[in-house]
Protein backbone atom coordinates (compact mmCIF):
# COMPACT_ATOMS: atom_id res chain seq x y z
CA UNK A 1 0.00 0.00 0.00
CA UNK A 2 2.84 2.59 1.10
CA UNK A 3 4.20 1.75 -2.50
CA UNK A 4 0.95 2.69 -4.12
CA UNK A 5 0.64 5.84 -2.36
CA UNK A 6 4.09 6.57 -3.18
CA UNK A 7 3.75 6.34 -6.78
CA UNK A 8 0.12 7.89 -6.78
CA UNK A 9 1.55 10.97 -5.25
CA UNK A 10 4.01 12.25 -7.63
CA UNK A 11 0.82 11.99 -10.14
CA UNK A 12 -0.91 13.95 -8.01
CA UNK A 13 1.28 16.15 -7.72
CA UNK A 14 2.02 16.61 -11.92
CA UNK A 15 -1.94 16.82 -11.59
CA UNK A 16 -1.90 19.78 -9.15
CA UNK A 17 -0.17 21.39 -11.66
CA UNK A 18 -2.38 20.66 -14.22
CA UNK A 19 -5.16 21.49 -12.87
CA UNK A 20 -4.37 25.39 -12.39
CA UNK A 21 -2.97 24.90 -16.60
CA UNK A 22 -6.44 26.94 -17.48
CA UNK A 23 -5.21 30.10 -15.25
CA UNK A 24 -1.43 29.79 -15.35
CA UNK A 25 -1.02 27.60 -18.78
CA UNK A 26 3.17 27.84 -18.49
CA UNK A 27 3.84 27.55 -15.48
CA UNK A 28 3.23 25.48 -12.05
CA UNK A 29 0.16 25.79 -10.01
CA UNK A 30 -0.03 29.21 -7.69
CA UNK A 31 0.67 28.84 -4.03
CA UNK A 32 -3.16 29.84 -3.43
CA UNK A 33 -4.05 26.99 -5.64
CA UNK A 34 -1.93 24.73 -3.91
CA UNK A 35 -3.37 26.25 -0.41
CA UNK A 36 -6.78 25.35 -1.55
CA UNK A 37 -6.00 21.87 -3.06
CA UNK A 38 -4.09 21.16 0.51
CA UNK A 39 -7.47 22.74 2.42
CA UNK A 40 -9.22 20.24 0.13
CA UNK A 41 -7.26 17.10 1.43
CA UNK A 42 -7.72 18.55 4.73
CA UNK A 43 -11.40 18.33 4.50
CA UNK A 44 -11.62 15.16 2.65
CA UNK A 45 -9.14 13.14 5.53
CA UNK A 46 -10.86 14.67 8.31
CA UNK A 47 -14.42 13.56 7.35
CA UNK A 48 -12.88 10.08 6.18
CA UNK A 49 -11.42 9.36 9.36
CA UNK A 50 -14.14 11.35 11.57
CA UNK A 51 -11.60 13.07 13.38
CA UNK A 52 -13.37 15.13 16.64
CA UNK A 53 -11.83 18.33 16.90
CA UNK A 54 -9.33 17.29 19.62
CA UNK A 55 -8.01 14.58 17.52
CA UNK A 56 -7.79 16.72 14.58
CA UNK A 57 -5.87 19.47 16.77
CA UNK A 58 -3.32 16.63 17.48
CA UNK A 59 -2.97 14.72 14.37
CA UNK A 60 -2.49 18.06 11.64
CA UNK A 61 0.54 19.67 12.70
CA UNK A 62 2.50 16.57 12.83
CA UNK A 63 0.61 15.13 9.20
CA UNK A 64 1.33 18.78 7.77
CA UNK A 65 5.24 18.28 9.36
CA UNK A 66 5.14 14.68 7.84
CA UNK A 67 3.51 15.68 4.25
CA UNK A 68 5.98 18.78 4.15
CA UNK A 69 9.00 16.52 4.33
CA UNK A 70 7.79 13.99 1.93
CA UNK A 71 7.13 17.28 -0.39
CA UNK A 72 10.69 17.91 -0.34
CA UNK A 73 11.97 14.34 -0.27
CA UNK A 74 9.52 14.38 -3.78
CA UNK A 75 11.39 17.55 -4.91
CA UNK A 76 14.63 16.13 -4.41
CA UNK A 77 13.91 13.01 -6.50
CA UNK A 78 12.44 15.21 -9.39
CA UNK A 79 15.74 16.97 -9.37
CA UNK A 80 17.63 13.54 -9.87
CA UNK A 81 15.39 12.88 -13.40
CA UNK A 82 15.19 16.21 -14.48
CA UNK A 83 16.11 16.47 -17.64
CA UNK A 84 14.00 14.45 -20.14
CA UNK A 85 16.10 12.37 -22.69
CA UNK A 86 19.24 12.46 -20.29
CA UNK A 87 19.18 8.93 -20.46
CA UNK A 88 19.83 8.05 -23.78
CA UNK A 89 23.35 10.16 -22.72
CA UNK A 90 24.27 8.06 -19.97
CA UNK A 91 26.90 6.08 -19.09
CA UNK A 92 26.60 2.48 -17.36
CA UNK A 93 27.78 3.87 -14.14
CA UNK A 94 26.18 7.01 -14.35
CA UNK A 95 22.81 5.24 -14.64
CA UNK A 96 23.42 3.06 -11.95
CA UNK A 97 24.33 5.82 -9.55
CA UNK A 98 20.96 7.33 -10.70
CA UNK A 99 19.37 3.96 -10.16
CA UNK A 100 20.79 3.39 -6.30
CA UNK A 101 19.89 7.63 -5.51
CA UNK A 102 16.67 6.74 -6.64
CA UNK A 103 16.42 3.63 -3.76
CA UNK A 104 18.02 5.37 -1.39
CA UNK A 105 15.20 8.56 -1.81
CA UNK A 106 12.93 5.80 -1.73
CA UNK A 107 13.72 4.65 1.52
CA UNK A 108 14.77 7.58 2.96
CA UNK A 109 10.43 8.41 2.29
CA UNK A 110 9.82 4.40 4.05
CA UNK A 111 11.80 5.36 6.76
CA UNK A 112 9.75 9.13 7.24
CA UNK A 113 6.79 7.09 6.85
CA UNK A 114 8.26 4.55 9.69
CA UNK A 115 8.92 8.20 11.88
CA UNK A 116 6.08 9.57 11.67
CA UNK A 117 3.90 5.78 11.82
CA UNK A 118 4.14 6.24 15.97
CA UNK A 119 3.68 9.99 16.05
CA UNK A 120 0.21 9.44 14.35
CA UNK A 121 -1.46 6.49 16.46
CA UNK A 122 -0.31 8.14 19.25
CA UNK A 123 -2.64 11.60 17.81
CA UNK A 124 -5.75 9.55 16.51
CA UNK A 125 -5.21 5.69 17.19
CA UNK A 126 -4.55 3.11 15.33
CA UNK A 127 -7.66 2.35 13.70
CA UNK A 128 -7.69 5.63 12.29
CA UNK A 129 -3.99 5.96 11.37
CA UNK A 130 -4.56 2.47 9.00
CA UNK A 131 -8.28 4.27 7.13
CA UNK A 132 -5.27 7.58 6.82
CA UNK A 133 -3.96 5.76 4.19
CA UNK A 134 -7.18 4.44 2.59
CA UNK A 135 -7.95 8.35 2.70
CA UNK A 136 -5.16 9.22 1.18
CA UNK A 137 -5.16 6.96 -2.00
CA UNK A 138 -8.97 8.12 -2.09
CA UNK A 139 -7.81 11.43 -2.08
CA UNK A 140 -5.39 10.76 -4.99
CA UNK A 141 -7.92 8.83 -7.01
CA UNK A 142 -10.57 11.29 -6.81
CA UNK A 143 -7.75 13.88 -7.85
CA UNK A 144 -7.19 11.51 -11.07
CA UNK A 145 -10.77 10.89 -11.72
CA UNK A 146 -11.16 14.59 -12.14
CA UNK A 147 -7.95 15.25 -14.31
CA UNK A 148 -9.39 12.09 -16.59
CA UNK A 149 -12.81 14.26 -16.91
CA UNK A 150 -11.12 17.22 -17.89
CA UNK A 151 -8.67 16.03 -20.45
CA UNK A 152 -11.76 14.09 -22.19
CA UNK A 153 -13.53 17.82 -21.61
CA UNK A 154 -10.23 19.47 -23.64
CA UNK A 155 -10.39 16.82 -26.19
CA UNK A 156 -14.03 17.24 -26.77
CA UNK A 157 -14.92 13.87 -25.64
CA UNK A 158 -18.48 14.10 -24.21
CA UNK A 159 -18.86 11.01 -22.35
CA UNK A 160 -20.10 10.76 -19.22
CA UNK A 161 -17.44 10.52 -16.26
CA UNK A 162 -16.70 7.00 -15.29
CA UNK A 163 -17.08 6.45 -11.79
CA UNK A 164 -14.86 3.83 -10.32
């Protein structure tokens, strides 16, 4: 499951982006946009996991500490793969330095997730902390259902929206 998530999220994130595309069409998403996508999340995890205020004043500092440092651990990968095409130019060794940066930022995101795993049944429970990641992938799904609908939208593709 953390795998899924984990590759889910750096769609979401290329969908963030593409979601402001009708306001800012060359550039990345505006930090209001983001703030409201984020307050969106907010909502949407909350009501999944029926957090009562208390719980909720516990548990969203330390998930907005945890999701900030994944953010950046995200960033830093991006950086690795930046430049499209790269890898046709690549030696053997060069790719497989890429290839063992690219497990190590993948663990180094386990291990947050392993740091932060204690830290969030000890704000809402365990219960709660497992339907967190159901939430999440929800979250990202819904995200994807709606960048699906638009892109049909763009193309002129009038079906209805499937619903999975």
């Amino acid at each position: 499951m953390r795998i899924l998530i984990a590759r889910l999220l750096p769609a979401l994130a290329l969908l963030l982006a593409w979601t402001n595309s009708h306001a800012q069409p060359d550039g990345p998403p505006s930090p209001e946009r983001l703030r409201e996508i984020k307050a969106q999340k907010s909502a949407f995890i909350t009501a999944r996991l029926e957090l009562t205020p208390e719980e909720a004043q516990r548990f969203w500092p330390i998930y907005n500490e945890f999701d900030d440092k994944q953010d950046a651990l995200r960033k830093e990968m991006r950086q690795l793969f930046k430049e499209p095409g790269k890898e046709a130019e690549l030696t053997e060794a060069e790719a497989a330095a890429l290839l063992e940066k690219g497990l190590q930022h993948r663990q180094q995101e386990i291990d947050l997730e392993k740091s932060y795993l204690e830290r969030f049944k000890k704000s809402i429970g365990s219960v709660k902390t497992m339907r967190l990641r159901q939430a999440e992938h929800d979250f990202n799904r819904e995200v994807l259902r709606k960048f699906r609908d638009r892109m049909d939208e763009r193309k002129g593709d009038h079906r209805p929206p499937q619903r999975h």
